[in-house]
N, C-alpha and C. Protein backbone atom coordinates (compact mmCIF):
# COMPACT_ATOMS: atom_id res chain seq x y z
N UNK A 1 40.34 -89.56 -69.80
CA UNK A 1 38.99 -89.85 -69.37
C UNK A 1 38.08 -88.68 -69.71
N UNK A 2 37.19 -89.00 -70.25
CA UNK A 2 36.49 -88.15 -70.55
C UNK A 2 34.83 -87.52 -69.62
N UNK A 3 35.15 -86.06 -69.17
CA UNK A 3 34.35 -86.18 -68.13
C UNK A 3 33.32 -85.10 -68.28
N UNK A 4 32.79 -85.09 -70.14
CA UNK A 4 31.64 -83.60 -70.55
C UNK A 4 31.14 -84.79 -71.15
N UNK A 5 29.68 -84.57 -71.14
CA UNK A 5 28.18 -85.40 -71.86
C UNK A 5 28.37 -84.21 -73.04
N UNK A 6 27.30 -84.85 -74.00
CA UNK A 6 27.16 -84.15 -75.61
C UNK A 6 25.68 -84.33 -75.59
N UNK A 7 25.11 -83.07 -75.88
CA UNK A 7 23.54 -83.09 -76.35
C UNK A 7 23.36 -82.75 -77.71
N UNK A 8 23.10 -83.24 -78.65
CA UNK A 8 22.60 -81.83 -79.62
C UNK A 8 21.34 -81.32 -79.76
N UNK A 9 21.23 -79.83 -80.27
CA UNK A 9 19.90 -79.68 -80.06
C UNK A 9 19.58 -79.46 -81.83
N UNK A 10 18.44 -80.06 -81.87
CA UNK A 10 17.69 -79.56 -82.95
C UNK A 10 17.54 -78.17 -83.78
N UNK A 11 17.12 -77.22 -82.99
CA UNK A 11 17.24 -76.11 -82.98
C UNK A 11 17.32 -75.36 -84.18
N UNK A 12 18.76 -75.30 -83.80
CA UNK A 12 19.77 -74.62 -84.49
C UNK A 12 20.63 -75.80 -85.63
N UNK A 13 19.71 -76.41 -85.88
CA UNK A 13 20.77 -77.62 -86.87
C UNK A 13 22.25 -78.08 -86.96
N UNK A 14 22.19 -78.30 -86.37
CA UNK A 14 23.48 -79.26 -86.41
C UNK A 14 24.70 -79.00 -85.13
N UNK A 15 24.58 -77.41 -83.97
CA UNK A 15 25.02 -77.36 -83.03
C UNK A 15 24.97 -78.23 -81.68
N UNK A 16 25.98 -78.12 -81.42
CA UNK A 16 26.40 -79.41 -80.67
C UNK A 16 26.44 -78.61 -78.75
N UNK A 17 26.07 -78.57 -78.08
CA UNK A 17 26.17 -78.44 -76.07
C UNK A 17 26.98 -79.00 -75.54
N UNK A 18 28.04 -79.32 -75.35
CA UNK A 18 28.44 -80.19 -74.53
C UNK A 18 28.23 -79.50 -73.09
N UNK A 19 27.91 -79.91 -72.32
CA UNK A 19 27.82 -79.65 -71.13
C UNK A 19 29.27 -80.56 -70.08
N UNK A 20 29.89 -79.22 -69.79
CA UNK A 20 30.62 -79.75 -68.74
C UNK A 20 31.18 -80.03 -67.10
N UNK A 21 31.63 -80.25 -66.44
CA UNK A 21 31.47 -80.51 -64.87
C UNK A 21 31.65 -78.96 -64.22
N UNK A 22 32.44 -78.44 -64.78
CA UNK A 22 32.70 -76.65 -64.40
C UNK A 22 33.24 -75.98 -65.56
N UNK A 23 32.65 -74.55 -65.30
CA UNK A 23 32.95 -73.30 -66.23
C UNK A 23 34.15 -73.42 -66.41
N UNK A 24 35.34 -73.60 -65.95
CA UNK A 24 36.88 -73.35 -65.87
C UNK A 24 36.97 -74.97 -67.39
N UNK A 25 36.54 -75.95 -66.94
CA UNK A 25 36.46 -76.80 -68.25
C UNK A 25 36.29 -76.42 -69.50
N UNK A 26 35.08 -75.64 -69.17
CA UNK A 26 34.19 -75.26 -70.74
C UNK A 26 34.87 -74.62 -71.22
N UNK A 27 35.83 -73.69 -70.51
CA UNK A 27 36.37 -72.50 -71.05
C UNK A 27 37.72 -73.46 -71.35
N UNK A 28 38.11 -74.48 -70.91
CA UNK A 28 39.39 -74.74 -71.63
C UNK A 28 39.13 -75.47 -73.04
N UNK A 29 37.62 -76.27 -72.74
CA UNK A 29 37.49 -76.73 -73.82
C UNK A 29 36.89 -76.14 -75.46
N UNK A 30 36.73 -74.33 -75.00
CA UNK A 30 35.76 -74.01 -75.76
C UNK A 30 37.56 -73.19 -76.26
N UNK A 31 38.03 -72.73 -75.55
CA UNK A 31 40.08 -72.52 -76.22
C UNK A 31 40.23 -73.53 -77.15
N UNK A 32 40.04 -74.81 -77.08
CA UNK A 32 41.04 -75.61 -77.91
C UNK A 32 40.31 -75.52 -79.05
N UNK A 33 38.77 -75.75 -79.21
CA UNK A 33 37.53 -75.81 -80.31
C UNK A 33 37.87 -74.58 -81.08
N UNK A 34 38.33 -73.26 -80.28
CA UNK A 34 38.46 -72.17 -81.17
C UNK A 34 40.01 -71.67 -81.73
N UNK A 35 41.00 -72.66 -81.70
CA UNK A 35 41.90 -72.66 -82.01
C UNK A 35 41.92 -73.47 -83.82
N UNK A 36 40.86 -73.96 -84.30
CA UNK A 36 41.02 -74.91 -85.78
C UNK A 36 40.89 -73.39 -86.29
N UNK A 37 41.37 -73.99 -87.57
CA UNK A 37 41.33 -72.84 -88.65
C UNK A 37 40.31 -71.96 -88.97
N UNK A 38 39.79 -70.80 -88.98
CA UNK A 38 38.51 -70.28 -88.98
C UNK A 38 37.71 -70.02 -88.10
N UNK A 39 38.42 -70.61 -86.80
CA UNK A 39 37.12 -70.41 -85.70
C UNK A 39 37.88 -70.17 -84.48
N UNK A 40 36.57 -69.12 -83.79
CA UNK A 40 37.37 -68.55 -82.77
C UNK A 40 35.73 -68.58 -81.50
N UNK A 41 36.25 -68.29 -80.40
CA UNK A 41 35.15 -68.49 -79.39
C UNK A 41 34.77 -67.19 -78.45
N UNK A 42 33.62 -67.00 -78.11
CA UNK A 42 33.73 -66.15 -76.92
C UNK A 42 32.24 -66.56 -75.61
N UNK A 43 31.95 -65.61 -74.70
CA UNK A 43 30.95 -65.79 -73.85
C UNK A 43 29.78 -65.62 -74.48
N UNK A 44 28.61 -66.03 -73.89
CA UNK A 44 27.56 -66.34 -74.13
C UNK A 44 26.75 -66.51 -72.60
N UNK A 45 25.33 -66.05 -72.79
CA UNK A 45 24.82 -66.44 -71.91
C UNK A 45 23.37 -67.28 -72.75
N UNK A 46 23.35 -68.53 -72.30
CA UNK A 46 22.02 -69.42 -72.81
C UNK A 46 20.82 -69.27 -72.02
N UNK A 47 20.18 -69.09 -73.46
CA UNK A 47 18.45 -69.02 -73.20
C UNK A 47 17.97 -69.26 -71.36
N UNK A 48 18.44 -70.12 -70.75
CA UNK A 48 18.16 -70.40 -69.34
C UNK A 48 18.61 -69.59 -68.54
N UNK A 49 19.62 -68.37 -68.77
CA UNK A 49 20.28 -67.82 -68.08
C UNK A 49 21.12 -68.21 -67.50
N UNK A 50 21.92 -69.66 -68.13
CA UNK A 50 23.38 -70.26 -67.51
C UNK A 50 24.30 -69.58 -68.49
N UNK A 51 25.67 -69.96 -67.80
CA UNK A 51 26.45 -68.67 -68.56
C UNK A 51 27.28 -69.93 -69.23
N UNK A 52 28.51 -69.46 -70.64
CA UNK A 52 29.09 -70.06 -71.09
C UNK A 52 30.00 -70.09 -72.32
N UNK A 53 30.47 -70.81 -73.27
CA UNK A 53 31.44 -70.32 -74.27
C UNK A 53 30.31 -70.87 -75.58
N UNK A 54 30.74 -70.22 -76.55
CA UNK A 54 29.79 -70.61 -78.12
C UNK A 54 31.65 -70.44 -78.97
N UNK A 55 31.68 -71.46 -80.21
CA UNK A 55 32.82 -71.61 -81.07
C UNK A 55 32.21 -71.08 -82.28
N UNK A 56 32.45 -70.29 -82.84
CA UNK A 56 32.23 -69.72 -84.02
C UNK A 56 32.85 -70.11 -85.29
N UNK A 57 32.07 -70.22 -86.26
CA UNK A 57 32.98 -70.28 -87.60
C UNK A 57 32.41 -69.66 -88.49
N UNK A 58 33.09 -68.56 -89.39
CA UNK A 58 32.21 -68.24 -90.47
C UNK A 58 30.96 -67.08 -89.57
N UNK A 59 31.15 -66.58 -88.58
CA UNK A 59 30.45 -66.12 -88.20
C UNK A 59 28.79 -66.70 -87.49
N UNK A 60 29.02 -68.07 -87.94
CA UNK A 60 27.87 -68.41 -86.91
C UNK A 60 28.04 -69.61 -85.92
N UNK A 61 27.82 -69.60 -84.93
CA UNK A 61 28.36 -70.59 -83.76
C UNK A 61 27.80 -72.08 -83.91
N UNK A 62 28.77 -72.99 -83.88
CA UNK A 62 28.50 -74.49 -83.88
C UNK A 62 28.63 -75.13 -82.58
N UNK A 63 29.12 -74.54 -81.95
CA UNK A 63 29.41 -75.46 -80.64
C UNK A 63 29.34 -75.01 -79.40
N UNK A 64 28.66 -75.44 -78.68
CA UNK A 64 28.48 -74.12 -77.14
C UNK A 64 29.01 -75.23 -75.70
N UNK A 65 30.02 -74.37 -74.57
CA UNK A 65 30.08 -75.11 -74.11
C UNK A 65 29.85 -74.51 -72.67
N UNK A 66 29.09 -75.31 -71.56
CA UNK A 66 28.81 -74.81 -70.14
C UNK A 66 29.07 -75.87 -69.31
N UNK A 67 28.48 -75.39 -68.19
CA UNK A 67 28.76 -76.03 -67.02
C UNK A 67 27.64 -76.94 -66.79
N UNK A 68 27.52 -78.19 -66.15
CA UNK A 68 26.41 -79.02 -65.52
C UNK A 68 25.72 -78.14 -64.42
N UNK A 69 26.88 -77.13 -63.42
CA UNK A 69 26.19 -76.85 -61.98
C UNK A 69 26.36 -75.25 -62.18
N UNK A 70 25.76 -74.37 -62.73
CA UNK A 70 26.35 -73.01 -62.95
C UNK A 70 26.05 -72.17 -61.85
């Protein structure tokens, strides 16, 4: 069951938010995202001052993942 929404933002072209129910999620889900070949993850804090994980590849981040309630 799947229990993270997906936003993308414009932005940054083509990066993807998922926003998830808790930090302890994001962080498992932002482990598995940075486990493919080339890409690896770390913390981040977003523009709003919520905290969270970004997946890197190639040195620039595609995928960021946080919490709904931070």
């Amino acid at each position: 069951m799947c229990r993270c929404l997906a936003h993308a933002l414009v932005i940054f072209a083509g990066m993807t938010t998922y926003y998830c129910t808790s930090l302890e999620e994001a962080l498992r889900r932002a482990k598995l995202a940075g486990k493919k070949p080339g890409c690896y993850y770390g913390g981040i804090i977003l523009p709003g001052g919520r905290r969270g994980f970004a997946v890197y590849r190639n040195g620039k981040a595609f995928e960021q993942y946080t919490a709904i309630r931070a």
